[in-house]
N, C-alpha and C. Protein backbone atom coordinates (compact mmCIF):
# COMPACT_ATOMS: atom_id res chain seq x y z
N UNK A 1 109.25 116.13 81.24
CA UNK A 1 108.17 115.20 81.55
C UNK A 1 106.94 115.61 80.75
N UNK A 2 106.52 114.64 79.91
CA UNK A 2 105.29 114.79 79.07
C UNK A 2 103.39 114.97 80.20
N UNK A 3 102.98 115.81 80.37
CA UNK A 3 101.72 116.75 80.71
C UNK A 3 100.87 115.59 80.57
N UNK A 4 100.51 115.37 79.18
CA UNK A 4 99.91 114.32 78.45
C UNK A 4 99.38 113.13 78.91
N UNK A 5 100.63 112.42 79.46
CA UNK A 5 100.40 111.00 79.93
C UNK A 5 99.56 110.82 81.16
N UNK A 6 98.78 110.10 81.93
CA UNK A 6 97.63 109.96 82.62
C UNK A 6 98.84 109.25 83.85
N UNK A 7 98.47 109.52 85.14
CA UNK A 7 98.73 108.57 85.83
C UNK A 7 98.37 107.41 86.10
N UNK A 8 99.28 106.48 86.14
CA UNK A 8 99.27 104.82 86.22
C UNK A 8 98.12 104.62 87.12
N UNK A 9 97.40 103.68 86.74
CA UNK A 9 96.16 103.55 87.51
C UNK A 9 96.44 102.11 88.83
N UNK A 10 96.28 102.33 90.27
CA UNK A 10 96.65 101.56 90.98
C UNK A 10 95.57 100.62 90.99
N UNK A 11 96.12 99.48 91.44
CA UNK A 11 95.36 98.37 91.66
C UNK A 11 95.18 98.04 93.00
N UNK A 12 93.73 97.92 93.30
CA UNK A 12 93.64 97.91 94.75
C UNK A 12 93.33 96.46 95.13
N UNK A 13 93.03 95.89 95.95
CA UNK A 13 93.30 94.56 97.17
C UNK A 13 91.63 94.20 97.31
N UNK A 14 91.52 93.45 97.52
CA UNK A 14 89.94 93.08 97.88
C UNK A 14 89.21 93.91 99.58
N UNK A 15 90.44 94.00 100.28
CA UNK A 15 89.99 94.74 101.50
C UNK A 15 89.05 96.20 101.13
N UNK A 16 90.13 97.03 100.00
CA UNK A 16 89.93 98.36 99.92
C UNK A 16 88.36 98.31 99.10
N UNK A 17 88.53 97.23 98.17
CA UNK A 17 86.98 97.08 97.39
C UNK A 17 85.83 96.75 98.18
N UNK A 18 86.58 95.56 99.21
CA UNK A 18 84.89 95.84 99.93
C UNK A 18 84.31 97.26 100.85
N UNK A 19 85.32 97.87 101.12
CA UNK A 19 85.48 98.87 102.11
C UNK A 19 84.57 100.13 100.77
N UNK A 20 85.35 99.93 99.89
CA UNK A 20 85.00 101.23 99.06
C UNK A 20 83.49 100.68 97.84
N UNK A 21 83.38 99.49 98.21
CA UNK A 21 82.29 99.12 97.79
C UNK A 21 81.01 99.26 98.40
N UNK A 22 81.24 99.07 99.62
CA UNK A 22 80.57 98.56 100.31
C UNK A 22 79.74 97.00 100.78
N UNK A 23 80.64 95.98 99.93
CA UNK A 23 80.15 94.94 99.48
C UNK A 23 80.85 93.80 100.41
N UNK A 24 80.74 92.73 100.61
CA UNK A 24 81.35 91.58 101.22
C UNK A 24 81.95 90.74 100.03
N UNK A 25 82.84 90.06 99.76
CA UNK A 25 83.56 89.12 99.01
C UNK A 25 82.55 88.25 98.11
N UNK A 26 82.01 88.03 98.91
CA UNK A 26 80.83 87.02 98.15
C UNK A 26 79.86 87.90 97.16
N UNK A 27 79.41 89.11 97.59
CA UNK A 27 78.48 89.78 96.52
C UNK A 27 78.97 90.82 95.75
N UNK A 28 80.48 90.91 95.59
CA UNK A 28 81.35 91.66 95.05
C UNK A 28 81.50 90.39 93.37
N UNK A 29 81.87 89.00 93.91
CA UNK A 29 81.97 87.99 93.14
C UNK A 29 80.69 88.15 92.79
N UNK A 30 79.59 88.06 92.97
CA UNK A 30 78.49 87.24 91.88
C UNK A 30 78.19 88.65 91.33
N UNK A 31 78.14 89.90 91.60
CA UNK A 31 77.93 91.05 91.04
C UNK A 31 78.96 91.13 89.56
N UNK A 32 80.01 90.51 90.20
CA UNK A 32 81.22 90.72 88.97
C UNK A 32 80.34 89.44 87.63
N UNK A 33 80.55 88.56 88.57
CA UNK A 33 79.90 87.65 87.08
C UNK A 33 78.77 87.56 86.64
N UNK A 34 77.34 88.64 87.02
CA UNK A 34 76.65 89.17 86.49
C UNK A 34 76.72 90.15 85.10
N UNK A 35 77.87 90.75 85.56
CA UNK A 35 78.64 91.83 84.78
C UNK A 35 78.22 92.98 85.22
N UNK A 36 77.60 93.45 86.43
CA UNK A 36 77.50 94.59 87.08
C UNK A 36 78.42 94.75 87.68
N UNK A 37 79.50 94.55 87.56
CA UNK A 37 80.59 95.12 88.33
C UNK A 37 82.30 95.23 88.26
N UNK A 38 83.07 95.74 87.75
CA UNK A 38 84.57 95.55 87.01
C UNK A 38 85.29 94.51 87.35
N UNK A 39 85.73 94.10 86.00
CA UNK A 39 86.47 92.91 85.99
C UNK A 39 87.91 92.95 86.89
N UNK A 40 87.99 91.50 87.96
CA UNK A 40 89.15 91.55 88.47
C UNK A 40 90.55 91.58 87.84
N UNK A 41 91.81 91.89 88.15
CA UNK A 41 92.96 91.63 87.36
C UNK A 41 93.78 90.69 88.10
N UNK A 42 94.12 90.11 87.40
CA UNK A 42 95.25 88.56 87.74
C UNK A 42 96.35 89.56 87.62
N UNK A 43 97.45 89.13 89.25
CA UNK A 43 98.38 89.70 89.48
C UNK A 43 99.72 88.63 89.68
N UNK A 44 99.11 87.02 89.90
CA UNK A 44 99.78 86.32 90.26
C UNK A 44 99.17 85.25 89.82
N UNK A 45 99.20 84.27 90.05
CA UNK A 45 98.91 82.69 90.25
C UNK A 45 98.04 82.62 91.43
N UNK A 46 97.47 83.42 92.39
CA UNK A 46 97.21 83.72 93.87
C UNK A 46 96.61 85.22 94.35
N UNK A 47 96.65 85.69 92.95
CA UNK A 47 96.94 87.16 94.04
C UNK A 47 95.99 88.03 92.47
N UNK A 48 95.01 88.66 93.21
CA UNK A 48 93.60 89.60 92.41
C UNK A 48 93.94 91.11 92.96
N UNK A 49 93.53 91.98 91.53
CA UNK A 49 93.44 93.06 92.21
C UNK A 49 91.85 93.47 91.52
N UNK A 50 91.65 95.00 91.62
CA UNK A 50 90.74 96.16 90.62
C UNK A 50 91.64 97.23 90.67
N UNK A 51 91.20 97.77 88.88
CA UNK A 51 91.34 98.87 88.91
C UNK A 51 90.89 100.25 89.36
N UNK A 52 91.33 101.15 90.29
CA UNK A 52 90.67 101.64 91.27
C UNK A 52 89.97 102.53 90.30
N UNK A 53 90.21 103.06 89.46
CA UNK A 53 89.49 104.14 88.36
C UNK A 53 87.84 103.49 88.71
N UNK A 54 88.19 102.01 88.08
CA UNK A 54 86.81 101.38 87.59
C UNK A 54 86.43 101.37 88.56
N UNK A 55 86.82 100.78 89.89
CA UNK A 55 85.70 100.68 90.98
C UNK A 55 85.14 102.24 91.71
N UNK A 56 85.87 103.21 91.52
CA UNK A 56 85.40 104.35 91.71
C UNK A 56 84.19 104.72 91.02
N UNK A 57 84.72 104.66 89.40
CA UNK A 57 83.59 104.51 88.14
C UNK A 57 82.17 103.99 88.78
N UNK A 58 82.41 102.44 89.60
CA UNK A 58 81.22 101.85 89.41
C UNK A 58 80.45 102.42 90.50
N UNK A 59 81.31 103.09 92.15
CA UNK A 59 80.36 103.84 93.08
C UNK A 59 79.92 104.74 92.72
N UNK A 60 80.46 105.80 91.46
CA UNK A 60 79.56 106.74 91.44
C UNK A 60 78.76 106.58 90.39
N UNK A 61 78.27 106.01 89.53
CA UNK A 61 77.16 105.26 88.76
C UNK A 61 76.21 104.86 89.95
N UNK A 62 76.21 104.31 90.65
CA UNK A 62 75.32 103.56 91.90
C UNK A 62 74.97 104.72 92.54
N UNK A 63 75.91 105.48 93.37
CA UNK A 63 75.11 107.12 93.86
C UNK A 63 74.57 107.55 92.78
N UNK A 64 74.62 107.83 91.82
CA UNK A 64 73.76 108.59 90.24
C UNK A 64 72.15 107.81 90.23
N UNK A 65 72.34 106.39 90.53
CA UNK A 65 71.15 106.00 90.34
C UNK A 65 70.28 105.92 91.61
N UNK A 66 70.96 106.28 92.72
CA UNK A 66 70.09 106.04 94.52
C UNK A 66 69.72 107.25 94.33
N UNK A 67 70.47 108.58 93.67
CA UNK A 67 70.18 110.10 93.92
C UNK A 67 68.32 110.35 92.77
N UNK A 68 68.78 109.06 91.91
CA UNK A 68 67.29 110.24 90.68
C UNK A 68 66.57 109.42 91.43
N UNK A 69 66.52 107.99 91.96
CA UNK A 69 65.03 107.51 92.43
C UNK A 69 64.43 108.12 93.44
């Protein structure tokens, strides 16, 4: 088994994003199409995820900026 390769990055559900966002559906969406916030992934015809890397990415950018003010 190659060391090297990164683990597959999971895609999480809108529950876990608002939960780990802290955000409600609605300001998760207009944040996204602001572009403050990672792009969703089409899983289906029906069915959205995020990449959990990125939405991790984007909480701790947001603690970085609540911590210097």
């Amino acid at each position: 088994m190659n060391q090297n390769i990164p683990p597959a990055d999971k895609i999480r559900r809108l529950p876990w994003v608002m939960e780990t966002s802290g955000f409600k559906r609605t300001a998760i969406w207009r944040h996204e199409k602001e572009g403050d916030f990672p792009k969703r992934v089409r899983l289906g015809s029906r069915n959205i995820g995020w990449r959990e890397s990125e939405i991790l990415a984007w909480v701790a950018s947001r603690e970085a900026v609540g911590a210097a003010n």
